[in-house]
Protein backbone atom coordinates (compact mmCIF):
# COMPACT_ATOMS: atom_id res chain seq x y z
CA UNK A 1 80.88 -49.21 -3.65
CA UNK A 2 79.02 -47.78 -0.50
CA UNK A 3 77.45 -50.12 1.91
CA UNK A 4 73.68 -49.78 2.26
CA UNK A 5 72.66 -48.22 5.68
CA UNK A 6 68.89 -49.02 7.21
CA UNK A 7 67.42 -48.43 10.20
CA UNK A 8 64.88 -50.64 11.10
CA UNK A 9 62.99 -51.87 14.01
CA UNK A 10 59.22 -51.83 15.44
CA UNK A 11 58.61 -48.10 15.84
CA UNK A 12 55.16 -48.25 13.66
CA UNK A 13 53.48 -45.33 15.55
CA UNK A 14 50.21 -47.93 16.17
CA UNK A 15 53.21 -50.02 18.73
CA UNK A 16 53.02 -48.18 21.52
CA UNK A 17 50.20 -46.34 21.39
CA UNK A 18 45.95 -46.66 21.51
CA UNK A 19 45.25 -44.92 18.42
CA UNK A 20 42.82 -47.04 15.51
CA UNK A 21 43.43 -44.96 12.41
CA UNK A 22 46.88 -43.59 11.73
CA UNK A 23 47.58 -42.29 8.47
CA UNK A 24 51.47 -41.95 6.82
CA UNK A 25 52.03 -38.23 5.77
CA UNK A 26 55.44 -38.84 3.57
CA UNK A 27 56.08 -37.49 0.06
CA UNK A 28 54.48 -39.66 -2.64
CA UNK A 29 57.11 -39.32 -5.03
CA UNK A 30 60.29 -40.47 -2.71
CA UNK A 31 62.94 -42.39 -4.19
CA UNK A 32 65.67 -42.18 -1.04
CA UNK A 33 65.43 -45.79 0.54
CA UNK A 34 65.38 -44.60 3.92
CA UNK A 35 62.17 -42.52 2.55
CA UNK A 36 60.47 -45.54 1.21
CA UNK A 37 61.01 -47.64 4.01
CA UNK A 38 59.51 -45.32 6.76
CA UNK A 39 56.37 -44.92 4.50
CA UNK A 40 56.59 -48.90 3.71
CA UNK A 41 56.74 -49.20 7.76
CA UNK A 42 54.17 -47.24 8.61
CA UNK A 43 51.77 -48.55 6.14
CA UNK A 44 52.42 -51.92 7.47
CA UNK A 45 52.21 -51.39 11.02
CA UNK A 46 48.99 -49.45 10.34
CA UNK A 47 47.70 -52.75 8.54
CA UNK A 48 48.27 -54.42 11.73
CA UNK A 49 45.01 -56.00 14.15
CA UNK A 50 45.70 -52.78 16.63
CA UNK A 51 45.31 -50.04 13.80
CA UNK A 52 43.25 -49.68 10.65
CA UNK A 53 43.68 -47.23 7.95
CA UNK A 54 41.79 -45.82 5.01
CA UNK A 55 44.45 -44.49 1.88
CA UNK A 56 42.40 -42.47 1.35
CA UNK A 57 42.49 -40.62 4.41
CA UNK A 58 46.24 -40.38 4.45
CA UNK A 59 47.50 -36.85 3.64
CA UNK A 60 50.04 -36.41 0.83
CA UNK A 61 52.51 -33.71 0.77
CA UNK A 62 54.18 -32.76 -2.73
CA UNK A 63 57.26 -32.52 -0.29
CA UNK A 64 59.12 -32.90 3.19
CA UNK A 65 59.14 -29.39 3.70
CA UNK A 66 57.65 -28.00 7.05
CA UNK A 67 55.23 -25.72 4.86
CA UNK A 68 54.23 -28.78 3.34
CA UNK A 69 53.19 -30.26 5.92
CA UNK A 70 51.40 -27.14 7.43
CA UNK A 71 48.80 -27.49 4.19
CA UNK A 72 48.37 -31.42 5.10
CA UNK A 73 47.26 -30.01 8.98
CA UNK A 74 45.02 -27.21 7.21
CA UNK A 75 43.82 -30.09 5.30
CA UNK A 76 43.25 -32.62 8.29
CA UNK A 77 41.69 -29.46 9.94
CA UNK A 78 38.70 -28.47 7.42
CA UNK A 79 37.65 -32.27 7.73
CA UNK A 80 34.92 -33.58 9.70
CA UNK A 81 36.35 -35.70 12.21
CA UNK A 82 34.97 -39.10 10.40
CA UNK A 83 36.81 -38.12 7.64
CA UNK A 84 40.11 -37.77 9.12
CA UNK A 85 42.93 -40.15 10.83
CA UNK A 86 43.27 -39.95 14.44
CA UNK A 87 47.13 -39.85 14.55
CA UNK A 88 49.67 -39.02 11.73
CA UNK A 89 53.19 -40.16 11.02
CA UNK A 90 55.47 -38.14 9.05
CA UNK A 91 58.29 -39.40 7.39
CA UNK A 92 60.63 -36.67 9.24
CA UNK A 93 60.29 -34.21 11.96
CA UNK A 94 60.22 -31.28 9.52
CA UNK A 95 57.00 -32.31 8.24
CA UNK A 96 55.14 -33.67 11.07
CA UNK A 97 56.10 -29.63 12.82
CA UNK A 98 54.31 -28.17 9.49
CA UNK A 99 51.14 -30.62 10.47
CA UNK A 100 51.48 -29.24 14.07
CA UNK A 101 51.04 -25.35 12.46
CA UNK A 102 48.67 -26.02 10.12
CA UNK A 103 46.07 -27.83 12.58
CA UNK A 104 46.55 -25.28 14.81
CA UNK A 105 46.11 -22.55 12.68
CA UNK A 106 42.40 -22.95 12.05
CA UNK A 107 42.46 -23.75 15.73
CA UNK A 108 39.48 -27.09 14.97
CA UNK A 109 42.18 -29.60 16.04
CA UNK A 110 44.33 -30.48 19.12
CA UNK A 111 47.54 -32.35 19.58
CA UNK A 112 47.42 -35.20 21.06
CA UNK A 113 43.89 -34.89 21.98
CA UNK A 114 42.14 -35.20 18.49
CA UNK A 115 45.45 -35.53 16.56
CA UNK A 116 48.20 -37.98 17.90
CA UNK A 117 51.81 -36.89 15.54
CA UNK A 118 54.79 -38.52 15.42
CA UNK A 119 57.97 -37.45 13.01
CA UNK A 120 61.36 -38.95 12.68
CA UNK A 121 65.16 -38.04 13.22
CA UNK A 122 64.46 -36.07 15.74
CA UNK A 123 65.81 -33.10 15.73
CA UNK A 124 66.68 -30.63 17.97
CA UNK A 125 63.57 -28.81 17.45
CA UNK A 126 61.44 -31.15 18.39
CA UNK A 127 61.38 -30.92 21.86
CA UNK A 128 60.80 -27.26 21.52
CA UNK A 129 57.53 -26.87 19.63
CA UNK A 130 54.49 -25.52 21.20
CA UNK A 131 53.40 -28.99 21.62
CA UNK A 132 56.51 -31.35 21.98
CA UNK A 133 56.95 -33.69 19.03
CA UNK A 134 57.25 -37.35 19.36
CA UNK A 135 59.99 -38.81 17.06
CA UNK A 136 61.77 -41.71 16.01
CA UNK A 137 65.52 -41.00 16.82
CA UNK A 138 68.36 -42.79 14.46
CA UNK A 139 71.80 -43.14 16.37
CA UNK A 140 73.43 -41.05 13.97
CA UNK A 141 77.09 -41.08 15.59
CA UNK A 142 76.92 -44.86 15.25
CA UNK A 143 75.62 -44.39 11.59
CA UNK A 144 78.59 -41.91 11.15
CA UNK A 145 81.30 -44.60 12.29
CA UNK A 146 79.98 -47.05 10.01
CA UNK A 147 79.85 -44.93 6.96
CA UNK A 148 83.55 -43.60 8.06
CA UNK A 149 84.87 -47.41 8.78
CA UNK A 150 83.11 -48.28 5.81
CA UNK A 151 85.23 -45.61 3.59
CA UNK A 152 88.50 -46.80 4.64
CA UNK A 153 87.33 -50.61 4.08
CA UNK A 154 86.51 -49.56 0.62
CA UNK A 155 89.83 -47.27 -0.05
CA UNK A 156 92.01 -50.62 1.03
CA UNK A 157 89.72 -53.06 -0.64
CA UNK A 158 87.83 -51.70 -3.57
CA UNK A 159 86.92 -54.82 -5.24
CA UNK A 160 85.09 -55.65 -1.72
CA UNK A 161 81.50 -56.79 -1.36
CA UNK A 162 78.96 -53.79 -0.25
CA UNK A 163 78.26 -54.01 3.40
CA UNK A 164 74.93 -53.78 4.79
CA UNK A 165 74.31 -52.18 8.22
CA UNK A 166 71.42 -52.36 10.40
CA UNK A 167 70.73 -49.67 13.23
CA UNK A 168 67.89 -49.53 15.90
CA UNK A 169 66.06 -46.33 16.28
CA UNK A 170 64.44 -45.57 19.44
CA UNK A 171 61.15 -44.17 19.84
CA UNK A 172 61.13 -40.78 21.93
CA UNK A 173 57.71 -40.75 23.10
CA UNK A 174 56.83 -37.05 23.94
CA UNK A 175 53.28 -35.04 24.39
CA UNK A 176 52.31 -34.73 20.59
CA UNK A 177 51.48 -38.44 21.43
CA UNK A 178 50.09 -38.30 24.22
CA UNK A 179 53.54 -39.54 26.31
């Protein structure tokens, strides 16, 4: 059996940085653990004394495809700013660059100014959008190593106990937050 990887630390988006109502854009019907645990996170850390959050504010993409995301910024976009969070997580980069285009299409909102957005993996693309995207980076060559040492564990031991792995992430603070 495959050990269970996580990566988890205190990278709620409300952590390290001044915004009072973030909302979690992920994909409502998730099922990948990783998926449900960045959504869990966020929806914690929003619950903490620094943040507060409305559910019913917090866009919901049928996906975690960038043109998914680009209808949840058209979305944020048409509302009046009481109506909509102040900074959005996404549960990966892909989405969170979809949010980016679709606020800015209808040109009403501005990143970081009336829009904090973070994403997570980051991938090479996020430095590179028109308005660099903070992201929540998983040390994926150490995640590789473990899932490789963990095959060969399991090819000389099969009967072995599942393994579970912790990695820390590191926030990449860039200017879609305001770093």
């Amino acid at each position: 059996m495959w050990p269970s990887t996580t990566s988890k630390a205190d990278t709620s988006p409300c952590s390290t940085c001044w915004r009072r109502d973030v909302a979690a854009s992920c994909s409502p019907g998730a099922r990948h653990p990783s998926a449900r645990w960045r959504t869990d996170s966020t929806e914690r850390g929003a619950r903490s004394p620094r943040c507060r959050t409305r559910p019913s504010r917090s866009p919901r993409p049928t996906s975690s495809r960038c043109s998914r995301g680009a209808s949840v910024g058209e979305d944020l976009a048409r509302r009046d700013a009481s109506e909509r969070p102040d900074g959005v997580f996404c549960a990966n980069d892909l989405l969170a660059v979809g949010v980016l285009q679709g606020a800015g299409i209808l040109g009403s909102l501005r990143v970081p100014e009336d829009l904090a957005l973070i994403g997570y993996d980051d991938i090479d693309f996020a430095q590179s959008t028109v308005v660099p995207l903070s992201s929540i980076r998983q040390p994926a060559r150490e995640i590789g190593a473990a899932a490789v040492d963990a095959l060969f564990a399991t090819l000389s031991d099969p009967d072995a106990a599942p393994q579970r792995i912790r990695f820390r992430p590191e926030l990449v603070v860039r200017a879609s937050t305001g770093g």
